[in-house]
Protein backbone atom coordinates (compact mmCIF):
# COMPACT_ATOMS: atom_id res chain seq x y z
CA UNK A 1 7.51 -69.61 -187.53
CA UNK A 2 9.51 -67.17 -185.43
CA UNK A 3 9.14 -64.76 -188.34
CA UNK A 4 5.16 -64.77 -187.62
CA UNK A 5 5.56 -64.70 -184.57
CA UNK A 6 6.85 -61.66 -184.71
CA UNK A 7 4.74 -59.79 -186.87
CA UNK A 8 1.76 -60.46 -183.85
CA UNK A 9 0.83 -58.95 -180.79
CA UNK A 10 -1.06 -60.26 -177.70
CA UNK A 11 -3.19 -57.91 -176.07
CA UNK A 12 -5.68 -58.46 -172.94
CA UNK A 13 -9.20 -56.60 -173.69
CA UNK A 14 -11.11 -55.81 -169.89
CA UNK A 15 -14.51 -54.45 -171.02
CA UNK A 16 -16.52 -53.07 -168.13
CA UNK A 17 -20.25 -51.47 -167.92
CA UNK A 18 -23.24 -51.55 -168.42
CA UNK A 19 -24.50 -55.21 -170.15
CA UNK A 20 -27.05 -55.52 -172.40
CA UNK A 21 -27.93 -57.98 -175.54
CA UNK A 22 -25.57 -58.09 -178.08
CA UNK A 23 -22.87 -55.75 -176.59
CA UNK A 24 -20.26 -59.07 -176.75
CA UNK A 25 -21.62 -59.87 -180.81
CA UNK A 26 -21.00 -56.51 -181.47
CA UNK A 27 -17.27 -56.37 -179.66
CA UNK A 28 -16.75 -59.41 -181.33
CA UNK A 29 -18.00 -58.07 -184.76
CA UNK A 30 -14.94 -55.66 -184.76
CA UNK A 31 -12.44 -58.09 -183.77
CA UNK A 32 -13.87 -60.36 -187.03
CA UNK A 33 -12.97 -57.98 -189.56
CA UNK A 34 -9.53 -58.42 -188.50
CA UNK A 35 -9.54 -61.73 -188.33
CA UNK A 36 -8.37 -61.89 -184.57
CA UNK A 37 -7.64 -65.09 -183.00
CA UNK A 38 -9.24 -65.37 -179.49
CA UNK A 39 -6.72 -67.03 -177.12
CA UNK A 40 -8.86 -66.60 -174.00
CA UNK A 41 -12.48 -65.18 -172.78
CA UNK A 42 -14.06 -64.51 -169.70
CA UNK A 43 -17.53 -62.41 -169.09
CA UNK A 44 -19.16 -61.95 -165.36
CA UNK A 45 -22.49 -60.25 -164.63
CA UNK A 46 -23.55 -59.06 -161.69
CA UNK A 47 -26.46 -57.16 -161.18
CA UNK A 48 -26.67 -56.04 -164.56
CA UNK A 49 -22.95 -54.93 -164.59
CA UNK A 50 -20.41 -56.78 -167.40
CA UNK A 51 -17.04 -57.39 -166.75
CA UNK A 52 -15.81 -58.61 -170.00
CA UNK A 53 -12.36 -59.80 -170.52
CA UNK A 54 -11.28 -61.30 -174.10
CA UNK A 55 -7.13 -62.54 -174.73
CA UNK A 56 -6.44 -61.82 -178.21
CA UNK A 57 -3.58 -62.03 -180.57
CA UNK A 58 -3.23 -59.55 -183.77
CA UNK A 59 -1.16 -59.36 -186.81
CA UNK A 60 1.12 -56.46 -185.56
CA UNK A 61 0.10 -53.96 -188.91
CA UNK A 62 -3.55 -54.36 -187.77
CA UNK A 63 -3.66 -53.91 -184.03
CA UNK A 64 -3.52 -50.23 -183.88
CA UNK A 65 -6.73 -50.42 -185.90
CA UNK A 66 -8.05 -52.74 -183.81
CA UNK A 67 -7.78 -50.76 -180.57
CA UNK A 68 -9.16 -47.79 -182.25
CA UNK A 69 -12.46 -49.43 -184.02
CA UNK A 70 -12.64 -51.38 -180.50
CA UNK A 71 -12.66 -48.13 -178.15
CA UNK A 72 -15.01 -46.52 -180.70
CA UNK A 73 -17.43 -48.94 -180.46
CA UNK A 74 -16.92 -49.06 -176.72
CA UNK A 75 -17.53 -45.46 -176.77
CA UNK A 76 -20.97 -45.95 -178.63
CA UNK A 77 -22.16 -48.89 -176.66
CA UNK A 78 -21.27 -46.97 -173.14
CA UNK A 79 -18.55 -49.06 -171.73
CA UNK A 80 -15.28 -48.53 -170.76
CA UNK A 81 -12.05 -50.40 -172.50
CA UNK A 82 -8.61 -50.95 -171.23
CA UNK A 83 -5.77 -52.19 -173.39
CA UNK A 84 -2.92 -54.43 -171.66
CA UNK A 85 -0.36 -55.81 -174.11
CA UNK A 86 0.60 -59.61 -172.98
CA UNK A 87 4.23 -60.57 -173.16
CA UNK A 88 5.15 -63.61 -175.44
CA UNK A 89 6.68 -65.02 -171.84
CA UNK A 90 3.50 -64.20 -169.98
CA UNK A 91 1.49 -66.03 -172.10
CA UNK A 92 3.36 -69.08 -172.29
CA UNK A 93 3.72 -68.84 -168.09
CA UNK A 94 0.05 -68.63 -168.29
CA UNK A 95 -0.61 -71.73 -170.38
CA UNK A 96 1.90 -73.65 -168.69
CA UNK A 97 0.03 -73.46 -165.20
CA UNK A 98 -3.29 -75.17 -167.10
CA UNK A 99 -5.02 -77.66 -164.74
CA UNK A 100 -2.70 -77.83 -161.95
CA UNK A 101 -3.47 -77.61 -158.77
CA UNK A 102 -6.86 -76.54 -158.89
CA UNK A 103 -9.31 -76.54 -155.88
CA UNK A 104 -12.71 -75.94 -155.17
CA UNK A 105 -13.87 -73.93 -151.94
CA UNK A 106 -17.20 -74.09 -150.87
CA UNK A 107 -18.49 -71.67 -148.27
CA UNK A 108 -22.22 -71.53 -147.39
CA UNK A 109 -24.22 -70.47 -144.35
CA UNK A 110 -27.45 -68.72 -143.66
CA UNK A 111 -26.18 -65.57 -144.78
CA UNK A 112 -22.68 -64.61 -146.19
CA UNK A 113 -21.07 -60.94 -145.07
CA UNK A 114 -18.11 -59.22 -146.14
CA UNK A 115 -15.87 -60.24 -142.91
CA UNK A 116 -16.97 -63.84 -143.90
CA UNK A 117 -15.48 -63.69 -147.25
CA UNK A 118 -12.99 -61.70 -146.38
CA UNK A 119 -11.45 -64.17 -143.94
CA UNK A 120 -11.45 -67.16 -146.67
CA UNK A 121 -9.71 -64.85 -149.52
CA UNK A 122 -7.46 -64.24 -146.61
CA UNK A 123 -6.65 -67.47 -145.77
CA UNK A 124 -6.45 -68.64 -149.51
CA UNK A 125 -4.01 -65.81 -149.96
CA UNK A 126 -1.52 -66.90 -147.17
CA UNK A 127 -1.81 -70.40 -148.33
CA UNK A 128 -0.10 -69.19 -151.66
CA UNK A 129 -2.99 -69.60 -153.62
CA UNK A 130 -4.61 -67.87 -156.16
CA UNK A 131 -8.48 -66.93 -156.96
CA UNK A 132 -9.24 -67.50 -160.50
CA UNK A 133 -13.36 -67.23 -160.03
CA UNK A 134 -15.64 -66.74 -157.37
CA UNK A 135 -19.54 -68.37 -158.22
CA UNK A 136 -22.47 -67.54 -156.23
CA UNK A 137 -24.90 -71.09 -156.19
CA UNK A 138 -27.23 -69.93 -154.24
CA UNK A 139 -30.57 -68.27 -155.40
CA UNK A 140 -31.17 -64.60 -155.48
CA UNK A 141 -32.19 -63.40 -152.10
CA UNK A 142 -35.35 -60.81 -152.32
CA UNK A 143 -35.52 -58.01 -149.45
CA UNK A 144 -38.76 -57.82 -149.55
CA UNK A 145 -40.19 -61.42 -149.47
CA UNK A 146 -37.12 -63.44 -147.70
CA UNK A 147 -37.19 -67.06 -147.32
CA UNK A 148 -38.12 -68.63 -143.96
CA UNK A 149 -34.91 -70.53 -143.78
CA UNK A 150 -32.20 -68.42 -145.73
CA UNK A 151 -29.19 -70.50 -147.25
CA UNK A 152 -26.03 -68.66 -148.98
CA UNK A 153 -23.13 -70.28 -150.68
CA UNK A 154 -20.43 -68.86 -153.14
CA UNK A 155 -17.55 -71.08 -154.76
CA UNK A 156 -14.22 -69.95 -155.26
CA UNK A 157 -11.97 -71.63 -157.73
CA UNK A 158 -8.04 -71.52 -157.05
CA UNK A 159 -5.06 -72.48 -158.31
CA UNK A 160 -1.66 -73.48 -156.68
CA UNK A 161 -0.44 -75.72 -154.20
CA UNK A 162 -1.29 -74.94 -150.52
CA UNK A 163 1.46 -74.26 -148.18
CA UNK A 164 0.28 -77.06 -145.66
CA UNK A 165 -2.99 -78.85 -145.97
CA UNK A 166 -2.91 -79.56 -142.18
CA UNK A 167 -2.78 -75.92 -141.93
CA UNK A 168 -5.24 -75.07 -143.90
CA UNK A 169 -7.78 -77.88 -142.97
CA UNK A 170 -7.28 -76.43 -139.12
CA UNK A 171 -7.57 -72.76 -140.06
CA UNK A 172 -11.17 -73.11 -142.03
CA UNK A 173 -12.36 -75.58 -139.28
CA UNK A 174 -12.13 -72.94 -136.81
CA UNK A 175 -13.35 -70.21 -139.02
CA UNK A 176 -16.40 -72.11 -139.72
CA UNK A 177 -16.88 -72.43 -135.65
CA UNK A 178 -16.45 -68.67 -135.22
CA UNK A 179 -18.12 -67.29 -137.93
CA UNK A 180 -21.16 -69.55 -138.54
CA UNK A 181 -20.53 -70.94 -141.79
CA UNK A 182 -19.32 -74.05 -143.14
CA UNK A 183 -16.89 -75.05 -145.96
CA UNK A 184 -15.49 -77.36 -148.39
CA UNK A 185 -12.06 -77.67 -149.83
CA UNK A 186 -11.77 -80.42 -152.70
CA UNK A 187 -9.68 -81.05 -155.57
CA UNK A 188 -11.25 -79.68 -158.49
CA UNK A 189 -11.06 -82.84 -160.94
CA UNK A 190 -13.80 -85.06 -162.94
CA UNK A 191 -14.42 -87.53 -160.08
CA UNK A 192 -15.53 -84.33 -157.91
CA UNK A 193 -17.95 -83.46 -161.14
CA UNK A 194 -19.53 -87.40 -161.59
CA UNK A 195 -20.20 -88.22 -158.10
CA UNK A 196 -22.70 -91.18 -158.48
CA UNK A 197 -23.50 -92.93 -155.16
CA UNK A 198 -24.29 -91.18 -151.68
CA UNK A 199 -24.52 -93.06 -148.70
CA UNK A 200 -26.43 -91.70 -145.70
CA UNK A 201 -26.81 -92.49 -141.97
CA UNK A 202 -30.58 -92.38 -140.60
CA UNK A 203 -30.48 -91.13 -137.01
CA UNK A 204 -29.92 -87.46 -136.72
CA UNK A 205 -29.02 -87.08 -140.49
CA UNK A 206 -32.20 -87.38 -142.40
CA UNK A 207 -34.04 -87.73 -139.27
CA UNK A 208 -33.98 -85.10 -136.06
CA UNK A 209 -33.80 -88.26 -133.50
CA UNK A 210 -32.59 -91.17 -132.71
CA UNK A 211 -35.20 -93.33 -133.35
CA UNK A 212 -33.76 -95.96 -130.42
CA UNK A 213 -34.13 -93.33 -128.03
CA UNK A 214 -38.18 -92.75 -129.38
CA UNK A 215 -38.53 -96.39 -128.34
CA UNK A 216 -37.17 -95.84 -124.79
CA UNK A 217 -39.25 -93.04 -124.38
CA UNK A 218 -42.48 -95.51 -125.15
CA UNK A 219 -40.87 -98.16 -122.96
CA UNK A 220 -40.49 -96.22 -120.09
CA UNK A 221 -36.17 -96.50 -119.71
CA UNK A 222 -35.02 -93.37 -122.17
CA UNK A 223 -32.72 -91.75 -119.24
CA UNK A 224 -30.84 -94.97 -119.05
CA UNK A 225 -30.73 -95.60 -123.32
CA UNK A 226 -29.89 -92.12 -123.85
CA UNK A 227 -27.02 -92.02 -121.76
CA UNK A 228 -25.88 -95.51 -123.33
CA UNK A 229 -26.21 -93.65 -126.84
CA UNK A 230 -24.93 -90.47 -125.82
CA UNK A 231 -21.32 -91.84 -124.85
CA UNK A 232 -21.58 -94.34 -128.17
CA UNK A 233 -22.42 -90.98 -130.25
CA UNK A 234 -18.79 -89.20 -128.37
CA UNK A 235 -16.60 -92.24 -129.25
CA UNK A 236 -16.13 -93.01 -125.64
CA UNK A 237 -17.69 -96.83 -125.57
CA UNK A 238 -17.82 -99.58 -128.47
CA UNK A 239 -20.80 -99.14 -130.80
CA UNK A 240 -21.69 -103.25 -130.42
CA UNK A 241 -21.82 -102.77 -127.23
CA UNK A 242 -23.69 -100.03 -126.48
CA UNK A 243 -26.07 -101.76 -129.09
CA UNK A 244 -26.11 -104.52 -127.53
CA UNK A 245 -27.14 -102.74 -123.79
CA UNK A 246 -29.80 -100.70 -124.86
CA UNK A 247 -31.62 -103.45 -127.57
CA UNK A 248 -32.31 -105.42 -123.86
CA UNK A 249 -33.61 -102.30 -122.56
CA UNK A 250 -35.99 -102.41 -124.94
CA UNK A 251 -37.50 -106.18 -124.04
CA UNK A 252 -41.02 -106.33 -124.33
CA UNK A 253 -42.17 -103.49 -125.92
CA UNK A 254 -45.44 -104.10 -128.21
CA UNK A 255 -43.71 -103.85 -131.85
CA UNK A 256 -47.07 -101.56 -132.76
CA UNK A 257 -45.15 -98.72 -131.26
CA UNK A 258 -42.95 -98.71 -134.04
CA UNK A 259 -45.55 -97.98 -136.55
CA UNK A 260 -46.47 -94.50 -134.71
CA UNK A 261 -43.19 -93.34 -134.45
CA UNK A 262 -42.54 -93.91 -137.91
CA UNK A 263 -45.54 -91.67 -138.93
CA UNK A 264 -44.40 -89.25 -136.76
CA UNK A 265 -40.32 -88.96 -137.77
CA UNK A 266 -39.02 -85.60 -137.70
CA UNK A 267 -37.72 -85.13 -141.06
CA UNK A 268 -34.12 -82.56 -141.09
CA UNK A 269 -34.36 -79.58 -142.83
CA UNK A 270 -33.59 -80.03 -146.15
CA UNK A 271 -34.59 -83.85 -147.14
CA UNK A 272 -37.33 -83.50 -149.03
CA UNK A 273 -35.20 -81.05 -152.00
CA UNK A 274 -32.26 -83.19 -151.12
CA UNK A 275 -33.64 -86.38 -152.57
CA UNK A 276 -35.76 -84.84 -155.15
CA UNK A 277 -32.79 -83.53 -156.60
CA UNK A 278 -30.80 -86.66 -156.20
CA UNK A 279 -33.29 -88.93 -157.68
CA UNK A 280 -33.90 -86.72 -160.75
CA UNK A 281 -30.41 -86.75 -161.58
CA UNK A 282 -29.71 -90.35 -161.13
CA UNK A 283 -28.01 -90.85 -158.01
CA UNK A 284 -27.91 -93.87 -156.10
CA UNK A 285 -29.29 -93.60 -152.88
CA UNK A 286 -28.32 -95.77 -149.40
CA UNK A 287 -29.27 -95.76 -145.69
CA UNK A 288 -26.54 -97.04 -144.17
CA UNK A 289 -27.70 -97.28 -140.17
CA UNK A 290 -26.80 -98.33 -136.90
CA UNK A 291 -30.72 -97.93 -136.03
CA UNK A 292 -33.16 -100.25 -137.06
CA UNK A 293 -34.36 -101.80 -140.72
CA UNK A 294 -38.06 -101.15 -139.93
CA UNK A 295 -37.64 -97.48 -140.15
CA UNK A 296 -34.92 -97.48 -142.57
CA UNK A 297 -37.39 -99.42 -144.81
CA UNK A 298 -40.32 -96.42 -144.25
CA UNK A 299 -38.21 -94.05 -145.25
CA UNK A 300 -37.00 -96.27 -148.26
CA UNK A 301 -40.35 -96.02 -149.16
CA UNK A 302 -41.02 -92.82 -148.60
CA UNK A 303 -38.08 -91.47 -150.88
CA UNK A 304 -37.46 -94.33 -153.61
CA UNK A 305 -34.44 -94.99 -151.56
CA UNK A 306 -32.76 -97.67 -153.64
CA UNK A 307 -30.55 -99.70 -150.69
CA UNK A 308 -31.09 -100.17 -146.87
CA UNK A 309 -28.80 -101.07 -144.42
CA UNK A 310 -29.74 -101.33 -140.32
CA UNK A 311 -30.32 -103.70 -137.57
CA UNK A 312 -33.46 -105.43 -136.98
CA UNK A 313 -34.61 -106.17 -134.01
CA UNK A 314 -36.11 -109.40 -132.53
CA UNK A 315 -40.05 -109.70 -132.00
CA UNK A 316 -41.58 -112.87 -130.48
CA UNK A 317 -44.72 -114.58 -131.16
CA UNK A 318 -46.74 -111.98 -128.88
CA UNK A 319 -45.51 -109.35 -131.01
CA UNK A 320 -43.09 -108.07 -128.32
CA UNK A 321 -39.39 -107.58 -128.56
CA UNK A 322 -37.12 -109.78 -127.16
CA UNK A 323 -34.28 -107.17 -125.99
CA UNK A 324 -32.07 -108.92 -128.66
CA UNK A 325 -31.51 -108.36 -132.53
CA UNK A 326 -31.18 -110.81 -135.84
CA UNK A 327 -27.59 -111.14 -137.85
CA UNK A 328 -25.09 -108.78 -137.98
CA UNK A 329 -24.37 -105.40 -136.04
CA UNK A 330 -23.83 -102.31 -138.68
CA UNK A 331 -21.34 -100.72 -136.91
CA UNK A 332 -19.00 -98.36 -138.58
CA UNK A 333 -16.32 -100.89 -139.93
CA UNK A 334 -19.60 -102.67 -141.52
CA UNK A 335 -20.79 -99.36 -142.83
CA UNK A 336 -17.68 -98.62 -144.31
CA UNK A 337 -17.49 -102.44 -145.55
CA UNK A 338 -21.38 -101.20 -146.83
CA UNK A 339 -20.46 -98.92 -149.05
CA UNK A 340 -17.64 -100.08 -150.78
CA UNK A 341 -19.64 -103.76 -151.84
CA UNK A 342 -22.46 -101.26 -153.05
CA UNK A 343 -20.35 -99.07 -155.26
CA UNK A 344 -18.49 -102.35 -156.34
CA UNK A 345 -22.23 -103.85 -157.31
CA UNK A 346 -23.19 -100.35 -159.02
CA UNK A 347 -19.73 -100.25 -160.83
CA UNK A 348 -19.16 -97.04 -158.77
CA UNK A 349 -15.26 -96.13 -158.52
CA UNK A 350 -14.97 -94.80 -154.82
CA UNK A 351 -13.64 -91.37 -155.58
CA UNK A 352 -17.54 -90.94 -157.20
CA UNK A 353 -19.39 -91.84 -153.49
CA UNK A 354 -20.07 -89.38 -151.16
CA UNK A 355 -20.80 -90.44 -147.30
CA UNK A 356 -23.32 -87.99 -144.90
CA UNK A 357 -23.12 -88.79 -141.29
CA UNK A 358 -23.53 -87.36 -137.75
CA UNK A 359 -21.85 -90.17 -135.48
CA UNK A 360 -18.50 -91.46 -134.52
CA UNK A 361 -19.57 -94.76 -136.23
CA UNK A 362 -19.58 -92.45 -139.45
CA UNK A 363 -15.95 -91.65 -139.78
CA UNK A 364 -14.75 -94.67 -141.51
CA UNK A 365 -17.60 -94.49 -143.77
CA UNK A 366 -16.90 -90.79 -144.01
CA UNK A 367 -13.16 -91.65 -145.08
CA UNK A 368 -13.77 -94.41 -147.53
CA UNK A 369 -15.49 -92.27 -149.40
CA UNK A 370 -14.66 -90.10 -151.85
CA UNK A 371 -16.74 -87.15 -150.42
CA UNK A 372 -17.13 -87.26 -146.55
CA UNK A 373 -19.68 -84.52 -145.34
CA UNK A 374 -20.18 -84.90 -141.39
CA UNK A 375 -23.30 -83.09 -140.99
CA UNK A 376 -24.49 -81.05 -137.48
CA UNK A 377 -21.84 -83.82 -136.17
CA UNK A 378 -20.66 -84.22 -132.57
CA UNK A 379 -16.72 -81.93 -132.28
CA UNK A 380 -14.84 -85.13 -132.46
CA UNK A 381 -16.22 -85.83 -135.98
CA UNK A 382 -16.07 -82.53 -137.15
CA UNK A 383 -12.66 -82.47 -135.99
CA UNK A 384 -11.73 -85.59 -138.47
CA UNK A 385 -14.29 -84.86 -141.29
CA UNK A 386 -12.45 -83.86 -144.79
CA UNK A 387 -16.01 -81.77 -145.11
CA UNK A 388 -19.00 -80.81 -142.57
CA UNK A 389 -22.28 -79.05 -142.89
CA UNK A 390 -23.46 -77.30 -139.50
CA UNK A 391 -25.34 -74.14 -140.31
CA UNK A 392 -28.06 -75.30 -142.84
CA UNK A 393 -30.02 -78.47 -143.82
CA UNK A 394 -29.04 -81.49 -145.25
CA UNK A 395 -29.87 -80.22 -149.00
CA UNK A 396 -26.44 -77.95 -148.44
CA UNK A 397 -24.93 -81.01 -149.31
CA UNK A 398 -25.72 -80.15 -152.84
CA UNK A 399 -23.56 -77.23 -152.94
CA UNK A 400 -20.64 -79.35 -152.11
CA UNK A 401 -21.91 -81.33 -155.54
CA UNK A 402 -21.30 -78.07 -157.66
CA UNK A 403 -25.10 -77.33 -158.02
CA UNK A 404 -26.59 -74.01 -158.37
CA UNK A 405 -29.80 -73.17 -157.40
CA UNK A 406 -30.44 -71.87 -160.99
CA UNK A 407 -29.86 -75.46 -162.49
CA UNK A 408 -32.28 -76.37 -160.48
CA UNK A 409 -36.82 -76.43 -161.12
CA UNK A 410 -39.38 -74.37 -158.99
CA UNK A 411 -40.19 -78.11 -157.38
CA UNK A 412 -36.37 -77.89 -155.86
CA UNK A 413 -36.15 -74.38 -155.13
């Protein structure tokens, strides 16, 4: 064996230029004849420019002729070749850091620049990690017809352990304050590839209001509910209580009102793709809320939302409400409770649920599961969220999923 060895050589092919059909069958055409063994290959396009890299190893008498066939069909075909031979210890250094430690890095925003990216491959670089690829997901961006609401995202893939998570958890939540973009560090494994249950809170996630404060508004008390919902919202009073204040506030308004500002709900940007994509690909799909089950039920219907969790609130025999609500309060210990009994019902391990809320009542839901995203959340949130989405809708979320808007039809573009 050592004897073969011997008689081979590793070399590392970088092909760079011009692409067009066929260039690779006809690089790889050459290397045929000679029956090369391909340990590796990587190709990249962008804009119409090949970067072409291709890890081979050679019986020693025959990779002089290789080189030389190789850079003459380079030659005709317009590219440029470069040569590097590849120790027998580099190669086995190479294969020995396979799958570990690898990490996923989402950055999106409305637009991406050069100090942006800059920053993160900064950062990534002082947390001792490496950049094996960098994907753009988003859609190509035309200059001459530009899309009303612009989205960006790219995906880097590194290896290696970080220096301190802390660290680096602190570092991109600030960057993504300052420079208007938001990101997404996850381990890159198969749970983070088969996510199969997403779990979403109503008010001011796939709705621009909080539909308790609508009511107030129709009732006549909203300065006194909104206060009540504001401190809930900031962590600084218990969700059942709050609840509890602002459902008496409420007593007799005409439950008819609730009809008309369910007609009228301010969708956020970004639903409508969001669960067209997540419904074509077989997601489950939950509202987990501390609003109410009569709007959590429209939009149920509305979507083909398959579970709904909220409160419902108490109407008498005149059709008015009561000021007090039936069962139990969904708080955020019984949202977190939620989702848990639904991914045990759908035979759902957790590490394959995401959770998408706004409110402090979202962060144990947010930490059960396996994917947190706290999305246009209040700081205090954002400051404990593994994930968050401020600068775009709520169909960002997909890029933390791994899709690309090329995998994607014209229905979800």
């Amino acid at each position: 064996m050592e004897q073969e060895q011997e008689k081979e050589e590793l070399m590392l092919l970088s092909i760079m230029g011009e692409d067009r059909p066929g260039l690779t069958a006809s690089i790889m055409a050459v290397l045929a004849k000679y029956n090369v063994h391909v340990q590796d290959i990587g190709q990249a396009d962008i804009h119409s420019s090949l970067s072409l890299g291709i890890l081979i190893r050679v019986d020693e008498p025959n990779s002089g002729k290789v080189m030389k066939e190789v850079l003459f069909k380079a030659t005709e075909l317009n590219v440029t070749v470069r040569f590097v031979p590849i120790s027998l210890e580099q190669y086995e250094a190479w294969v020995g850091r396979q799958g570990k430690n690898r990490y996923m890095l989402t950055v999106l925003g409305r637009r991406l620049e050069a100090r942006q990216i800059g920053a993160i491959a900064q950062l990534i670089a002082e947390q001792g990690l490496n950049i094996d690829a960098i994907i753009r997901l988003s859609g190509r961006s035309s200059l001459v017809h530009p899309m009303e609401k612009t989205r960006a995202c790219i995906e880097f893939s590194v290896r290696g352990t970080p220096k301190d998570k802390n660290e680096l958890h602190a570092a991109l939540l600030k960057m993504s304050s300052e420079m208007e973009i938001d990101c997404s560090f996850q381990r890159d494994n198969m749970y983070r590839r088969m996510r199969r249950l997403i779990c979403f809170d109503m008010d001011s996630t796939l709705i621009q209001t909080e539909v308790i404060d609508e009511l107030a508004k129709k009732h006549g008390v909203y300065d006194k509910v909104a206060a009540i919902t504001a401190a809930a919202m900031r962590g600084e009073i218990d969700f059942k209580e709050s609840f509890t204040q602002r459902c008496k506030l409420l007593k007799g308004l005409n439950v008819k009102v609730m009809q008309d500002i369910a007609e009228h709900l301010p969708f956020t940007e970004g639903v409508d793709r969001l669960m067209y994509v997540l419904k074509k690909y077989g997601y489950k799909i939950a509202i987990l809320s501390g609003g109410f089950t009569f709007f959590g039920e429209y939009i149920q219907k509305k979507y083909g939302i398959d579970y709904v969790y909220a409160n419902e609130l108490e109407v008498d025999e005149n059709g008015l409400l009561t000021g007090n609500f039936v069962g139990e309060i969904v708080d955020g210990k019984r949202k977190a409770e939620l989702l848990r009994l639904i991914a045990q019902v759908e035979k759902v391990d957790l590490q394959q649920t995401i959770a998408v809320g706004d409110g402090a009542n979202d962060l144990l839901m947010l930490s059960e599961a396996g994917l947190g995203i706290a999305f246009h959340a209040k700081p205090r949130v954002v400051a404990n969220a593994r994930q968050s989405i401020n600068t775009i809708g709520l169909d960002g979320v997909l890029y933390f999923l791994g899709f690309k808007d090329s995998y994607l039809d014209e229905k979800a573009q």
